[in-house]
N, C-alpha and C. Protein backbone atom coordinates (compact mmCIF):
# COMPACT_ATOMS: atom_id res chain seq x y z
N UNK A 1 7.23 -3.65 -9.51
CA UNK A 1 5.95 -4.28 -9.61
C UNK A 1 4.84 -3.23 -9.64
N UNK A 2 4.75 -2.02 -9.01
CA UNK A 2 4.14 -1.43 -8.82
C UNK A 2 3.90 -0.70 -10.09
N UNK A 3 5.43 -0.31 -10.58
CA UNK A 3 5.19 0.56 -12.27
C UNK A 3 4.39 -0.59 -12.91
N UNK A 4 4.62 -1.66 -13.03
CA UNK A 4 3.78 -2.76 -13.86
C UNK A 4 2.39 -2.69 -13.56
N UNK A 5 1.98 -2.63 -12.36
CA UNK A 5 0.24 -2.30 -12.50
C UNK A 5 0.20 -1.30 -13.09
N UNK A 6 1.14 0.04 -12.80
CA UNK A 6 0.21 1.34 -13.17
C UNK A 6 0.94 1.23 -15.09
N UNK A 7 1.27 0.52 -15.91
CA UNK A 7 1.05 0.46 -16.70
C UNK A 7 0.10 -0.46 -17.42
N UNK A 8 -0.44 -1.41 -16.39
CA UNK A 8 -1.47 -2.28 -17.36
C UNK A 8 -2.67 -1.74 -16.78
N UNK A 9 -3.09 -1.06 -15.52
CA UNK A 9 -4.00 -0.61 -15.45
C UNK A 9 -4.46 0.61 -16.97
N UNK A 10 -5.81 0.84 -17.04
CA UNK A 10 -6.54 1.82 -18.00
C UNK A 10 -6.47 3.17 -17.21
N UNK A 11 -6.41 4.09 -17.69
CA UNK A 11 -6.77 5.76 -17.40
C UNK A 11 -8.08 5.32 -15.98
N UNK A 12 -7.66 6.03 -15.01
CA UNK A 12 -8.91 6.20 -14.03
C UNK A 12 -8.95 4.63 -13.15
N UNK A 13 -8.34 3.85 -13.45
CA UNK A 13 -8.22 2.20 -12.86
C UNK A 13 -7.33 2.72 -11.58
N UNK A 14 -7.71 1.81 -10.41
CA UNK A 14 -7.23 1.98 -9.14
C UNK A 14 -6.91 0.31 -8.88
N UNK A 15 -5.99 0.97 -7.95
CA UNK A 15 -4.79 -0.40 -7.59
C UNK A 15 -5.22 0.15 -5.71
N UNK A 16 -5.57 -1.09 -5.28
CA UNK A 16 -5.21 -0.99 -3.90
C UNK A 16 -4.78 -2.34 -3.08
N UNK A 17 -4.39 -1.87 -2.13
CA UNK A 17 -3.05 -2.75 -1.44
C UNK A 17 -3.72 -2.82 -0.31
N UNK A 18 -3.66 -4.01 0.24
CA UNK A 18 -4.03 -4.37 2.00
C UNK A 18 -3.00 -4.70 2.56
N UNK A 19 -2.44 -4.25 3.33
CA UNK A 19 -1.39 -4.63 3.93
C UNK A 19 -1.49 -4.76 5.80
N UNK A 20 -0.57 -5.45 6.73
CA UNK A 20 -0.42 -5.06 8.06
C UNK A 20 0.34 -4.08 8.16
N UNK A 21 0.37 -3.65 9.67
CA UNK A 21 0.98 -2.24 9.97
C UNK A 21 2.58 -2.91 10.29
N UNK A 22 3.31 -1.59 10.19
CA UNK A 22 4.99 -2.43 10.23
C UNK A 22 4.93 -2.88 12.05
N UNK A 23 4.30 -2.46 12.91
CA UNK A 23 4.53 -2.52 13.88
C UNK A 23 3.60 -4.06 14.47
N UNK A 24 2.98 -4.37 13.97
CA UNK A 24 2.64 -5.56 13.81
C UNK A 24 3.19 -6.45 13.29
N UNK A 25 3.64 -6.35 12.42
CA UNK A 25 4.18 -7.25 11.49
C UNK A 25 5.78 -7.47 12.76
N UNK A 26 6.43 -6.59 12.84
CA UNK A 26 8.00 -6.79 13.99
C UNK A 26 7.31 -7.15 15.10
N UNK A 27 5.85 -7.19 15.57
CA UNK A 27 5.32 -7.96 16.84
C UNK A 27 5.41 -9.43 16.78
N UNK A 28 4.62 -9.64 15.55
CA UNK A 28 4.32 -11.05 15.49
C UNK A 28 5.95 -11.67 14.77
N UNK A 29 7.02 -11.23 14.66
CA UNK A 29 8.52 -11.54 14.62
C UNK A 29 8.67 -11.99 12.87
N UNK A 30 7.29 -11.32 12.00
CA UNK A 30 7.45 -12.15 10.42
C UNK A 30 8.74 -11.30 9.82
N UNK A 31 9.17 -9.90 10.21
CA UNK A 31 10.17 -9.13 9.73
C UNK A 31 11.40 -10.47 9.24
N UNK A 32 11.41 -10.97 10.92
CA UNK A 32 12.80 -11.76 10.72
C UNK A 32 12.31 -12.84 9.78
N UNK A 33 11.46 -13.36 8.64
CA UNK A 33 11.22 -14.19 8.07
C UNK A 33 11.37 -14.06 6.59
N UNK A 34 11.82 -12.61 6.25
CA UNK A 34 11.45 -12.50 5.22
C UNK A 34 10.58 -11.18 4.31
N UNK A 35 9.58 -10.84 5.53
CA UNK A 35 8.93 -10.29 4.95
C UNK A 35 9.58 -8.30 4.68
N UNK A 36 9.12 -7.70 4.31
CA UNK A 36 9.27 -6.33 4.36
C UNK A 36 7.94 -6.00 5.55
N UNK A 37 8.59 -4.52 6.12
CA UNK A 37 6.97 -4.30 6.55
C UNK A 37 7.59 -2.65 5.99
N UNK A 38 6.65 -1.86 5.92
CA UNK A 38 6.29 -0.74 5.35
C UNK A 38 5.43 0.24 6.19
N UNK A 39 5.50 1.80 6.64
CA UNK A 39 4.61 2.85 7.10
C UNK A 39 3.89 3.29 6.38
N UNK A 40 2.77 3.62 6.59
CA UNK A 40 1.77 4.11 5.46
C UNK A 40 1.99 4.75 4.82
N UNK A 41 3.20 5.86 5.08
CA UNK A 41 3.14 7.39 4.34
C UNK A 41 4.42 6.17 3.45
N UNK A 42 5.13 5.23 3.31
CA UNK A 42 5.90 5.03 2.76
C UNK A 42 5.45 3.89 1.57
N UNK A 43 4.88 3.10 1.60
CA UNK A 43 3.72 2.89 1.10
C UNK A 43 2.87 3.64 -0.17
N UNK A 44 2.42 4.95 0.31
CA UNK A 44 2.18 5.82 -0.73
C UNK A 44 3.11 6.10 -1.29
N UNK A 45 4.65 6.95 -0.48
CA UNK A 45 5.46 7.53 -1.44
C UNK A 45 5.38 6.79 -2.75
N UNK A 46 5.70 4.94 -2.42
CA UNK A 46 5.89 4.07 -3.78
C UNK A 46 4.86 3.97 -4.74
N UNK A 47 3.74 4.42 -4.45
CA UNK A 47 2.31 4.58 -5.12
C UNK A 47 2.92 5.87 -5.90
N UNK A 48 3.17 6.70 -5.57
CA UNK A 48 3.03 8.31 -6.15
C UNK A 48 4.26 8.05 -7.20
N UNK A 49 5.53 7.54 -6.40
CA UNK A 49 6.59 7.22 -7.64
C UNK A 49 6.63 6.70 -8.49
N UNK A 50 5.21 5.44 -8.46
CA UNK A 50 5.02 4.35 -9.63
C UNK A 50 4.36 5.06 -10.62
N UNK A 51 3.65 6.49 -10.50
CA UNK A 51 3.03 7.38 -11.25
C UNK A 51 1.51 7.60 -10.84
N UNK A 52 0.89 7.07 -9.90
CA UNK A 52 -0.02 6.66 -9.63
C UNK A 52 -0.56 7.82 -8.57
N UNK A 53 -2.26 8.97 -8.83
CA UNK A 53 -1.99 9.75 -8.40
C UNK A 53 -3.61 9.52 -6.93
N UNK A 54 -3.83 10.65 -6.47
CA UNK A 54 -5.11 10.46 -5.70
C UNK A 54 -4.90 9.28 -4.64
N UNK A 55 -3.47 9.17 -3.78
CA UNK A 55 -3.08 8.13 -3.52
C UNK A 55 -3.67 8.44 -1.74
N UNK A 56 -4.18 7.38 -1.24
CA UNK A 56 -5.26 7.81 0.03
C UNK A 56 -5.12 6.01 0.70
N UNK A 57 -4.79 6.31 2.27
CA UNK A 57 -4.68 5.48 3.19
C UNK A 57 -5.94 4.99 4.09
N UNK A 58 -6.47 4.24 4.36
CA UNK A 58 -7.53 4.12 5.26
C UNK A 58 -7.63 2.85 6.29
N UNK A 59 -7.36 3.09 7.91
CA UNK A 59 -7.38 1.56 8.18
C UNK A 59 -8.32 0.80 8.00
N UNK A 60 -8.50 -0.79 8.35
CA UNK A 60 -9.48 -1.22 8.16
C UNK A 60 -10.16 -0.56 9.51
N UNK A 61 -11.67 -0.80 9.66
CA UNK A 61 -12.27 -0.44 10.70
C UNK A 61 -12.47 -1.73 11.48
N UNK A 62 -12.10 -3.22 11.55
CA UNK A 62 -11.90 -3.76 12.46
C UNK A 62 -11.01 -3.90 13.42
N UNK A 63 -9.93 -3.59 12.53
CA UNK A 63 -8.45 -3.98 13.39
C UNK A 63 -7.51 -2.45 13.11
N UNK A 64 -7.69 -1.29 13.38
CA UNK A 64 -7.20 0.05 12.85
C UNK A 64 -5.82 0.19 13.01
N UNK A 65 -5.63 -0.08 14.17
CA UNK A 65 -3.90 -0.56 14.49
C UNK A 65 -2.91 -1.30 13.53
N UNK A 66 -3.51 -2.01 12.66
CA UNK A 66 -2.75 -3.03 12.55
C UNK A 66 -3.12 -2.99 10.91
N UNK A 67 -4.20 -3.04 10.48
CA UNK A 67 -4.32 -3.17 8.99
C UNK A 67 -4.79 -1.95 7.69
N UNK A 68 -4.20 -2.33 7.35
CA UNK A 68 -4.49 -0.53 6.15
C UNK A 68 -4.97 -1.14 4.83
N UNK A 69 -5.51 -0.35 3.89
CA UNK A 69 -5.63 -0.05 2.56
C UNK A 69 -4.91 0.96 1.92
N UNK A 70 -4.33 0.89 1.16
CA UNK A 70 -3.97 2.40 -0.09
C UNK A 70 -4.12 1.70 -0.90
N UNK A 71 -5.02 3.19 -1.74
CA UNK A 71 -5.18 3.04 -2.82
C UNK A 71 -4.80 4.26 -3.74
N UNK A 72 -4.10 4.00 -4.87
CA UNK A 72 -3.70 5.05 -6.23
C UNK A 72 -4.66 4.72 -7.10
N UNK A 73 -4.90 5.57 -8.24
CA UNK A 73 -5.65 5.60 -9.20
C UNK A 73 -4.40 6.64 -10.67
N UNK A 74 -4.98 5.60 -11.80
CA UNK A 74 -3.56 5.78 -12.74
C UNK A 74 -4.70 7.58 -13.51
N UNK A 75 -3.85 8.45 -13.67
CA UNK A 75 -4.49 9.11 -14.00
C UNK A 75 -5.08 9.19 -15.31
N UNK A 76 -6.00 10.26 -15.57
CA UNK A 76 -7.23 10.47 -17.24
C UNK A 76 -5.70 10.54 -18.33
């Protein structure tokens, strides 16, 4: 899915992802439901492998623990 954005995105187009933290996510028990949960640095790796470069993590500033952004940008 991820190669699929960074091919319909344009040169310089950024893809970013909101996600919870994995350790939240196995708190509130959604792991066992189904879901994936993911670490930030792992997260990027799949950003950088989808081709996608300038790839940068930031929590939110309400909830820092628990919720992130990354974002890649497809390169010029």
């Amino acid at each position: 899915m991820l190669a699929e954005c960074h091919r319909v995105l344009c040169p310089g187009g950024r893809l970013v992802i909101g996600y919870a933290s994995k350790a939240y996510l196995e708190r509130q028990g959604l792991t066992q439901h189904g879901f994936t949960a993911y670490e930030t640095g792992e997260v990027e790796a799949l950003l950088k492998a989808a081709g996608f470069a300038a790839v940068s993590t930031r929590d939110r500033g309400d909830r820092p623990e628990q919720t992130f952004c990354t974002c890649g940008v497809v390169p010029a």
